[in-house]
Protein backbone atom coordinates (compact mmCIF):
# COMPACT_ATOMS: atom_id res chain seq x y z
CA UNK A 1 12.93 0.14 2.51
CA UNK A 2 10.71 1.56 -0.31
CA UNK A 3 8.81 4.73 0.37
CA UNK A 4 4.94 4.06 0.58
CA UNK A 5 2.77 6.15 -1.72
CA UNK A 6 -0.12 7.23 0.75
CA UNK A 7 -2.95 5.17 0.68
CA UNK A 8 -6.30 5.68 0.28
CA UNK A 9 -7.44 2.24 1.59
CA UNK A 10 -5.40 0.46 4.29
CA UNK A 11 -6.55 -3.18 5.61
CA UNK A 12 -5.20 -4.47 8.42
CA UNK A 13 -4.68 -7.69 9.31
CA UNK A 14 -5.96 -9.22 13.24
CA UNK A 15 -4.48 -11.63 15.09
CA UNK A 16 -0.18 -11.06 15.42
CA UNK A 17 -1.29 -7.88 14.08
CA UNK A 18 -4.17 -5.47 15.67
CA UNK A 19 -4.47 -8.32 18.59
CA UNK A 20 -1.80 -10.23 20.85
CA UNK A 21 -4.88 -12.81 20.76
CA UNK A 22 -2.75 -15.89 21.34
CA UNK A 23 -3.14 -16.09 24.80
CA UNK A 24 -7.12 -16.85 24.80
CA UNK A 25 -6.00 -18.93 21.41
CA UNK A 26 -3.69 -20.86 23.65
CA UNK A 27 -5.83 -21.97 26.18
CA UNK A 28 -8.74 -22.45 23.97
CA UNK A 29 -6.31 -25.34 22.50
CA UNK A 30 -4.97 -26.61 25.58
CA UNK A 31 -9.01 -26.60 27.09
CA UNK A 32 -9.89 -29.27 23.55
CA UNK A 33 -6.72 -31.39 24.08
CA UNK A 34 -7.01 -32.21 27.50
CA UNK A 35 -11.29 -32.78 26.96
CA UNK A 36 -9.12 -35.40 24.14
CA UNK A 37 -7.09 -36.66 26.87
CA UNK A 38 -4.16 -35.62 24.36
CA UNK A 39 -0.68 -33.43 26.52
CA UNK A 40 -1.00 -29.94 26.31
CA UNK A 41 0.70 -27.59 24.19
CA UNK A 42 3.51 -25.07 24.71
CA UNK A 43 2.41 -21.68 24.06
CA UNK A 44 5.43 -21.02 21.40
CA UNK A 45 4.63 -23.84 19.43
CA UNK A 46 1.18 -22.73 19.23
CA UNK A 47 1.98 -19.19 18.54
CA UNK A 48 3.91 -20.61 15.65
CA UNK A 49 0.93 -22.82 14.52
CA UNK A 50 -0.89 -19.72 14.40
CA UNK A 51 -1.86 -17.67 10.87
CA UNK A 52 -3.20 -20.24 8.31
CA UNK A 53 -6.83 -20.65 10.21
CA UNK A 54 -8.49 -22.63 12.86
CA UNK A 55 -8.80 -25.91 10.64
CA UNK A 56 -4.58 -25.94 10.33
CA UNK A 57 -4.34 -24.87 13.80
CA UNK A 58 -6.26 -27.83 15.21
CA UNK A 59 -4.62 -30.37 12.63
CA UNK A 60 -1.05 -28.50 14.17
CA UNK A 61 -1.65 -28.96 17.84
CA UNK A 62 -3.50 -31.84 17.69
CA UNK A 63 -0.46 -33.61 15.62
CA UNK A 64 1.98 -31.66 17.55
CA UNK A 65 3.42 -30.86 13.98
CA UNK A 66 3.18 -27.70 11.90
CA UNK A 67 2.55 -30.22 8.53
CA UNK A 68 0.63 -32.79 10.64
CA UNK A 69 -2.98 -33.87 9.72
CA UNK A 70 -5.15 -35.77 12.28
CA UNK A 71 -7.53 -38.58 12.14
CA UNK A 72 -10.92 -37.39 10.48
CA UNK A 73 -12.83 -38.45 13.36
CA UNK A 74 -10.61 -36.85 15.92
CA UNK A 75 -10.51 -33.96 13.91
CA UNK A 76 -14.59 -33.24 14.30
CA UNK A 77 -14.11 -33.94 17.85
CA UNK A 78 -11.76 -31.78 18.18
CA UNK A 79 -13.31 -29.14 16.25
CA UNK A 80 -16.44 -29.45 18.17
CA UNK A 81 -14.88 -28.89 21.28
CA UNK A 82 -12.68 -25.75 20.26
CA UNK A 83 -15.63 -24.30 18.89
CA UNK A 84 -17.43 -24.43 22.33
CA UNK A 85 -14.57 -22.85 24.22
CA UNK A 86 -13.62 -20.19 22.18
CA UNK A 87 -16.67 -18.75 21.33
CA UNK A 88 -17.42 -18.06 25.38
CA UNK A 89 -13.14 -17.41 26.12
CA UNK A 90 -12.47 -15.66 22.65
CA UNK A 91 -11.51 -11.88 24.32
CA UNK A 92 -10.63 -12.55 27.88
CA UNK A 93 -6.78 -11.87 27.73
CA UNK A 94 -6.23 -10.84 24.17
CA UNK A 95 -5.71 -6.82 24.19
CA UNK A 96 -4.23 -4.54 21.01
CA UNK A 97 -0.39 -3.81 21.05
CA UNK A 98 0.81 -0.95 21.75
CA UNK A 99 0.51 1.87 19.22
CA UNK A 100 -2.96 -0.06 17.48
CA UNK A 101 -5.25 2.81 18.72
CA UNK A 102 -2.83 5.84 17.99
CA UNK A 103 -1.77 4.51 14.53
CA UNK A 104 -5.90 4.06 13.38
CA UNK A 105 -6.72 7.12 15.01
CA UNK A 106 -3.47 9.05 12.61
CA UNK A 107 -4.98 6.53 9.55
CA UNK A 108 -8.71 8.56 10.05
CA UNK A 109 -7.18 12.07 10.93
CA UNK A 110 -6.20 11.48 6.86
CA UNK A 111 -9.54 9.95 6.31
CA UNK A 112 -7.93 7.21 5.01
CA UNK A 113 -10.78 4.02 4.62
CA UNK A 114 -9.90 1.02 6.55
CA UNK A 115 -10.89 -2.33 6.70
CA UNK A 116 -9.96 -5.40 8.76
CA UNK A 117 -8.86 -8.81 6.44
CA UNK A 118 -7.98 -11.69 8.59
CA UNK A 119 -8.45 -15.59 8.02
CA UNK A 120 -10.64 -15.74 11.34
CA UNK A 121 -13.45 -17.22 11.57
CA UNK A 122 -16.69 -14.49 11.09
CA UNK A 123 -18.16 -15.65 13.85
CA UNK A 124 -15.30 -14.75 16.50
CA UNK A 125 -13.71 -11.62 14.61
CA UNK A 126 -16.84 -9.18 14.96
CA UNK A 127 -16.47 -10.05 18.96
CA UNK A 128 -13.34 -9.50 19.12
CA UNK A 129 -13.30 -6.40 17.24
CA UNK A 130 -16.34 -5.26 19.18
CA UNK A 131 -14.40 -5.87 22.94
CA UNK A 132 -11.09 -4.33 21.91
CA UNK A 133 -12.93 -0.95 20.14
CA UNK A 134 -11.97 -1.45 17.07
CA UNK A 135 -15.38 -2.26 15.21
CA UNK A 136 -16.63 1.03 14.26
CA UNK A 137 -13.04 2.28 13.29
CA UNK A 138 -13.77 -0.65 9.81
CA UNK A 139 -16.14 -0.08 6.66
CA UNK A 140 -15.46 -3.65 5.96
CA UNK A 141 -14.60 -6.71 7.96
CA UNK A 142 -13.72 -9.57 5.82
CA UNK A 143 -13.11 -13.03 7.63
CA UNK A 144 -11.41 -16.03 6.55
CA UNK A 145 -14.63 -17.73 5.82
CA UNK A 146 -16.79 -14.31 4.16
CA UNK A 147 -15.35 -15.39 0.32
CA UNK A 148 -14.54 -18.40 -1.70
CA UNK A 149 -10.95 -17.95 -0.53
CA UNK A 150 -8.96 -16.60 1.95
CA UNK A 151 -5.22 -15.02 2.07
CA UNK A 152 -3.03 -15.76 0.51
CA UNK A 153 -5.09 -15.93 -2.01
CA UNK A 154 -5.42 -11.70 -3.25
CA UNK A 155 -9.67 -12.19 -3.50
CA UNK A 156 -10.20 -11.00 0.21
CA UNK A 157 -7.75 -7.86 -1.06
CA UNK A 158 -9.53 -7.17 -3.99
CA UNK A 159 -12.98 -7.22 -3.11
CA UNK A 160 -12.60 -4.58 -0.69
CA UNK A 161 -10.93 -2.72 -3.37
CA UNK A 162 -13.63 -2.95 -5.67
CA UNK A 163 -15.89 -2.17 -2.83
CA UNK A 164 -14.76 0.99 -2.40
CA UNK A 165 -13.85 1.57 -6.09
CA UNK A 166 -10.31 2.31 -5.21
CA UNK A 167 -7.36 1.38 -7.16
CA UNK A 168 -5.07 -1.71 -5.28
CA UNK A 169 -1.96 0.58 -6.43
CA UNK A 170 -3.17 3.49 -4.27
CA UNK A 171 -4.18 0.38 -1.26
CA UNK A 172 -2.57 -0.90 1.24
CA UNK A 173 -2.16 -3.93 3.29
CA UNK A 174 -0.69 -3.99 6.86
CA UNK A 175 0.01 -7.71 8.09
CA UNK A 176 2.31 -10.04 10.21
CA UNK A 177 3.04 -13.02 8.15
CA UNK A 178 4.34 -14.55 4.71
CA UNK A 179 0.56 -15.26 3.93
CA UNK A 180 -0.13 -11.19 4.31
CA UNK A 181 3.10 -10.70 1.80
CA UNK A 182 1.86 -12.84 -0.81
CA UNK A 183 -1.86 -11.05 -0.80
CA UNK A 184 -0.38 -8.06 -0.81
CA UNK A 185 1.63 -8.73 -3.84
CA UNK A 186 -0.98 -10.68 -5.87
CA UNK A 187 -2.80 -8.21 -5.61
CA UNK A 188 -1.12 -5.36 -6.49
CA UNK A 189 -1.20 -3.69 -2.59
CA UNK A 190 1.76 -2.06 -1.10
CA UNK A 191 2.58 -4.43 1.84
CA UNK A 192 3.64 -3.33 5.19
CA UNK A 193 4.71 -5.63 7.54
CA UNK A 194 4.95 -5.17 11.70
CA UNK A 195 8.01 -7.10 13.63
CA UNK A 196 5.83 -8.37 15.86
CA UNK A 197 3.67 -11.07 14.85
CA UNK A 198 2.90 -14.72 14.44
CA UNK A 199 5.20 -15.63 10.86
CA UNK A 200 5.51 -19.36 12.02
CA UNK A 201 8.76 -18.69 13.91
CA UNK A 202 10.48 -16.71 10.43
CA UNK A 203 12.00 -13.55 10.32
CA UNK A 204 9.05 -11.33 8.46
CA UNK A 205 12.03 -9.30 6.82
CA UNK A 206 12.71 -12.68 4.78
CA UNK A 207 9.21 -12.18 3.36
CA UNK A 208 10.43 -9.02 1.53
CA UNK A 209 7.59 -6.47 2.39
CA UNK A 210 7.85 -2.92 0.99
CA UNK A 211 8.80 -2.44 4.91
CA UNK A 212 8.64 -3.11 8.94
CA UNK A 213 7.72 -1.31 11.66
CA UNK A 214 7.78 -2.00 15.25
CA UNK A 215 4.17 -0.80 15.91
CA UNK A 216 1.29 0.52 13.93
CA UNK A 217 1.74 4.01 15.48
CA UNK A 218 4.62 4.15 12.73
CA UNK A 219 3.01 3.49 10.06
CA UNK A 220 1.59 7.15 8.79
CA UNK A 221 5.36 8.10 9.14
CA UNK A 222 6.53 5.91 5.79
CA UNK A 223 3.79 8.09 3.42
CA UNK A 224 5.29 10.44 1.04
């Protein structure tokens, strides 16, 4: 495990990170199959579809294949119908893990500036944020659909960088998955990873990050 120089920007990644948000995820899928008259989904399989946006989601559970890719026309149906049902069943069961609040409110006692980078769509992530408390606790949101690309690519990483005029050495991403890893690294953030989340059924220690940790409450403990 490398020692993590202390940051002065952390961004933090949502869903399988901040937010156990697969259950309303879940049954937002289950809600646009069945209005398909396609079979339902298991909840594991859709946990591990999870992490690459809604588009690969849908194409995932509507395929029932983590590399499928559906018919155009069932894809827009599809689509349409998600869209409906999440957007009124987005935050009904989803709640932070444990250790989320503590581990921000430890990131501000060292008036660190965060940010929240996730490959949600805009539309659902401010909501989200809003219900769970965690808006005001960001000077930046940046969703999967605010730039020209999205994570893995490092452009979501670096504009909030260059936002805040702070240097990516000194920065600091905290994710759940392979795509966080590779941002991260791009880059040029430190990359901390929690054991947690949604990494498409892999071990995140295969991803390499700089380290783990079992809950953001942790985290200001790695800073030397």
């Amino acid at each position: 495990m490398m020692s993590i120089k202390t940051p002065e920007l952390v961004l933090l990644d949502l869903d399988g990170t901040l937010v156990d948000s697969i259950p309303d995820l879940a049954w937002s899928v289950n809600q646009t199959l069945l209005g398909l008259s396609l079979p339902e989904r298991d909840i594991l399989s859709i946990r591990n579809w999870v992490g690459n946006g809604l588009e690969k989601l849908l194409h995932r559970s509507l395929t029932n294949d983590f590399d499928g890719k559906a018919d155009d026309a069932l894809f827009e149906q599809a689509m349409s119908i998600f869209m409906s049902v999440y957007s009124e069943n987005m935050c009904n069961l989803s709640t932070c893990y444990p250790g989320v609040l503590d581990g921000i409110a430890q990131l501000k006692e060292k008036q660190i500036t965060l940010g929240c980078v996730t490959n949600k769509r805009g539309e659902f992530v401010g909501p989200i944020l809003e219900k769970l408390g965690l808006m005001n606790d960001m000077s930046i949101v940046i969703a999967g659909d605010t730039l020209a690309k999205k994570k893995p690519d490092p452009l979501p990483l670096l504009h909030a960088a260059t936002h805040f005029n702070k240097d990516p050495a000194l920065s600091l991403m905290v994710g759940d998955s392979e795509s966080d890893v590779k941002a991260a690294r791009a880059a040029g953030f430190q990359i901390i990873c929690v054991s947690y989340g949604y990494n498409h059924g892999r071990d995140i220690y295969e991803t390499n990050p700089d380290a783990v940790i079992d809950s953001i409450a942790d985290l200001v403990r790695l800073f030397t």
